[in-house]
Protein backbone atom coordinates (compact mmCIF):
# COMPACT_ATOMS: atom_id res chain seq x y z
CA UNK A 1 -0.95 -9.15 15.27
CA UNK A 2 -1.18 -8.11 18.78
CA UNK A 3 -2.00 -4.03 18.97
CA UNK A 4 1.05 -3.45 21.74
CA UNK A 5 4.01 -1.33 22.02
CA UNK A 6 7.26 -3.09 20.04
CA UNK A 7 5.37 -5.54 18.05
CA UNK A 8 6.18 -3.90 14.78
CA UNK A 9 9.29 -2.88 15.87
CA UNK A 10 9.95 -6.99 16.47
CA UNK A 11 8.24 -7.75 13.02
CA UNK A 12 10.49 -5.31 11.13
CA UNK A 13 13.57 -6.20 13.16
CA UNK A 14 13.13 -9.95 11.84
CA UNK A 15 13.27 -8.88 8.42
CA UNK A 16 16.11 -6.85 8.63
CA UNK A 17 17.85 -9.69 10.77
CA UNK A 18 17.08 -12.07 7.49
CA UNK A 19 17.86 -9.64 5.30
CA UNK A 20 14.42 -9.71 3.46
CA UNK A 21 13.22 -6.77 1.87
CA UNK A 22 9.67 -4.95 2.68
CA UNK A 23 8.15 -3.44 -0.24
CA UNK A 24 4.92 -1.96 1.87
CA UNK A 25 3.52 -1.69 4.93
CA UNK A 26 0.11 -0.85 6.23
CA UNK A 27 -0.88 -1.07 9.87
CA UNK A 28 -4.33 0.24 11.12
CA UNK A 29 -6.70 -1.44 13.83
CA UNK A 30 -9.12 -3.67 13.74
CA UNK A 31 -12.61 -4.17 15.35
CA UNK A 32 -10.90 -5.73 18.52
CA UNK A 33 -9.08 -2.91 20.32
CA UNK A 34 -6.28 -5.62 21.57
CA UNK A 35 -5.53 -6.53 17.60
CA UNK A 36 -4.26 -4.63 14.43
CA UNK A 37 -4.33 -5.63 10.94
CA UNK A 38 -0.85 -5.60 9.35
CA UNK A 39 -0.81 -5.91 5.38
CA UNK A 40 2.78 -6.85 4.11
CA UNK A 41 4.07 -7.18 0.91
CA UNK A 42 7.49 -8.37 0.00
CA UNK A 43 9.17 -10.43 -3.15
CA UNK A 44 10.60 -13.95 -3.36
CA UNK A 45 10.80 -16.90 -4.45
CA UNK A 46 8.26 -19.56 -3.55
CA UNK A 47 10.73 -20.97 -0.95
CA UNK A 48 11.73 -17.89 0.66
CA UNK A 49 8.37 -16.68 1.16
CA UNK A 50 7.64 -19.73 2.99
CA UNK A 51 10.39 -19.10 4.93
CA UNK A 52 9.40 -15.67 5.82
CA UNK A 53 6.08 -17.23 6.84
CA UNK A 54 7.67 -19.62 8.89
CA UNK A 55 9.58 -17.46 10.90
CA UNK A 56 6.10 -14.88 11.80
CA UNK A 57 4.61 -17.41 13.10
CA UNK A 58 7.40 -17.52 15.32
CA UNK A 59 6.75 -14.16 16.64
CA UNK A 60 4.30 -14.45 19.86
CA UNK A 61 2.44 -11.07 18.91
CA UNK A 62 1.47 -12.29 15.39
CA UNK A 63 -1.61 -14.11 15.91
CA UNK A 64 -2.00 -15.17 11.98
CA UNK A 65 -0.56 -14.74 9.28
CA UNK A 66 -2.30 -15.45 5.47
CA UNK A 67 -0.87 -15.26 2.18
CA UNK A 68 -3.28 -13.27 0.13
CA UNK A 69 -1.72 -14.52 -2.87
CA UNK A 70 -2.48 -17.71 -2.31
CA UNK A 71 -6.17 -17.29 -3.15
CA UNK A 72 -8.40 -14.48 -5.34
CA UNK A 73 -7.74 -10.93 -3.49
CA UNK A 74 -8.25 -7.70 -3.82
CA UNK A 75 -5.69 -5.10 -3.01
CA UNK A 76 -5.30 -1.57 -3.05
CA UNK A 77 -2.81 1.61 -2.38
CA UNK A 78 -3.22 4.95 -2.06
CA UNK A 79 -1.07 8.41 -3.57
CA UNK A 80 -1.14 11.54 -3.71
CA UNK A 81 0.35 13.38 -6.19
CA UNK A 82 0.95 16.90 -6.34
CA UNK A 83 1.80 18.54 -9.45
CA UNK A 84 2.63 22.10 -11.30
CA UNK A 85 0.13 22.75 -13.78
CA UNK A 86 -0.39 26.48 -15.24
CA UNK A 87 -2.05 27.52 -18.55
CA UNK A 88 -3.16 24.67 -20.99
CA UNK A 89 -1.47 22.21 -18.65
CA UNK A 90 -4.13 22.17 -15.99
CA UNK A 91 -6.73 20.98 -18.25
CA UNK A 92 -4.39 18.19 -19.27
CA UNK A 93 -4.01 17.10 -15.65
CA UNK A 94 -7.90 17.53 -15.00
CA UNK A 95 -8.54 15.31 -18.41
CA UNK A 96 -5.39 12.09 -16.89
CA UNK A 97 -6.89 12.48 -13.66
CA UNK A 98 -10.30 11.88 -15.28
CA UNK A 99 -8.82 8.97 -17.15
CA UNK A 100 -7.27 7.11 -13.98
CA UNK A 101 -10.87 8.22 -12.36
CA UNK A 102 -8.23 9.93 -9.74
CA UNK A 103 -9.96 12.88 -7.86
CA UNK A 104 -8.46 16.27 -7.34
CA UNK A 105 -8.34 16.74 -3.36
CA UNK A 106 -6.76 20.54 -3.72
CA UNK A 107 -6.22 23.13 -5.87
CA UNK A 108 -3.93 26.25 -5.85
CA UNK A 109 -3.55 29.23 -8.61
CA UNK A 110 -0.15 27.09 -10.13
CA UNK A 111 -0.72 23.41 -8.26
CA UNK A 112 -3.18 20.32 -8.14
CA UNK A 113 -2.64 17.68 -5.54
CA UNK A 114 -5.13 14.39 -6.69
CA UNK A 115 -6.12 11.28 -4.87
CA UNK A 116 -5.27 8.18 -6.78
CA UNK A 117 -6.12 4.61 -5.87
CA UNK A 118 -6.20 1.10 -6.83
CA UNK A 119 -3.39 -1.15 -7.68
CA UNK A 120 0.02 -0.95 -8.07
CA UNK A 121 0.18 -0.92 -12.23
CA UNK A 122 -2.23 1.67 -11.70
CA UNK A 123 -0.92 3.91 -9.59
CA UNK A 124 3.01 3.47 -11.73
CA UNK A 125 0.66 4.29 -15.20
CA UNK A 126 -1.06 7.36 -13.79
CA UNK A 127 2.77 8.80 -12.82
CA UNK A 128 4.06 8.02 -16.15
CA UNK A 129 0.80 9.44 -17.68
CA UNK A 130 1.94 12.44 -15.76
CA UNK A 131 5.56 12.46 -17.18
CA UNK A 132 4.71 15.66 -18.86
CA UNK A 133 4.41 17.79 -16.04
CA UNK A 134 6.42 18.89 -13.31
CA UNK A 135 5.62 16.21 -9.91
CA UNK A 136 6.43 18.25 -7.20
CA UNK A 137 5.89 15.34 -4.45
CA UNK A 138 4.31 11.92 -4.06
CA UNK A 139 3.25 9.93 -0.76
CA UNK A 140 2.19 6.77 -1.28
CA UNK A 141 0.14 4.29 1.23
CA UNK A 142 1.47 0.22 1.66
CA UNK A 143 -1.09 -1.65 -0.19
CA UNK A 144 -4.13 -2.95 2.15
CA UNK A 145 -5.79 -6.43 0.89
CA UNK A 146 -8.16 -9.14 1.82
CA UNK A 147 -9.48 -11.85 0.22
CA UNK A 148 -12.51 -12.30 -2.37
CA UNK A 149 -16.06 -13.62 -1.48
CA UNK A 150 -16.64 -14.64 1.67
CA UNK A 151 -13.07 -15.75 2.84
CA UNK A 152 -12.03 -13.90 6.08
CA UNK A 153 -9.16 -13.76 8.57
CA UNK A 154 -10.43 -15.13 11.85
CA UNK A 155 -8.48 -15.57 14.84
């Protein structure tokens, strides 16, 4: 999509308008200072996401839009996770986040906070992995994506 001031605004503001439901969002730039990269994921039925597709290509700023589903992808989120861990408890955390090869990104005398990426299940199973301890907070990234091989979005 165009990289100018109210173009997500518009984007979101059609969703809400159609009452569709956005379950992440990632924005960042791209390579071309006048363009940014929007990664989108929502539910539906087959009908409804054609629909939805439909109606951004309505949009002037959106200058393509692709289905990632549609074709072999990769996608990925990000968390962080920051937990209560004191006594035996911290050497449980170290040996999950080993597990979910997560990364501890800072440490305090009674907290970790660890990195975690990769896909959605993932990220769900290293939370429930941690349903013995206390999770003090968690900030998730929208999912970023593009497709496999040598498939790329061109303008």
């Amino acid at each position: 999509m165009e990289n100018e001031s109210g173009a997500l605004a518009r984007l979101v503001g059609l969703f809400a308008q159609r009452g569709y439901n956005i379950d992440s969002l990632n924005v960042a730039p791209t390579d071309d200072p006048t363009l940014s990269r929007l990664t989108l994921v929502t539910h539906g039925d087959e009908q409804m996401v054609e629909q939805i597709t439909k109606q951004l290509n309505k949009l002037v700023e959106v200058v393509k839009v692709v289905d990632l589903t549609e074709g072999g992808h990769v996608e990925r989120g990000l968390m962080l996770v920051k937990v209560r861990a004191t006594g035996a408890q911290r050497e449980e955390v170290k040996r999950t986040t080993d597990i979910f090869r997560a990364q501890i990104v800072d440490v305090s005398p009674t907290t970790f906070t660890i990195m975690v990426t990769g896909e959605e299940e993932k990220l769900a199973a290293f939370l429930e992995a941690l349903a013995g301890t206390t999770i003090m907070e968690v900030a998730r990234t929208g999912v970023s994506g593009v497709a496999r091989g040598e498939k790329v979005l061109s303008v």
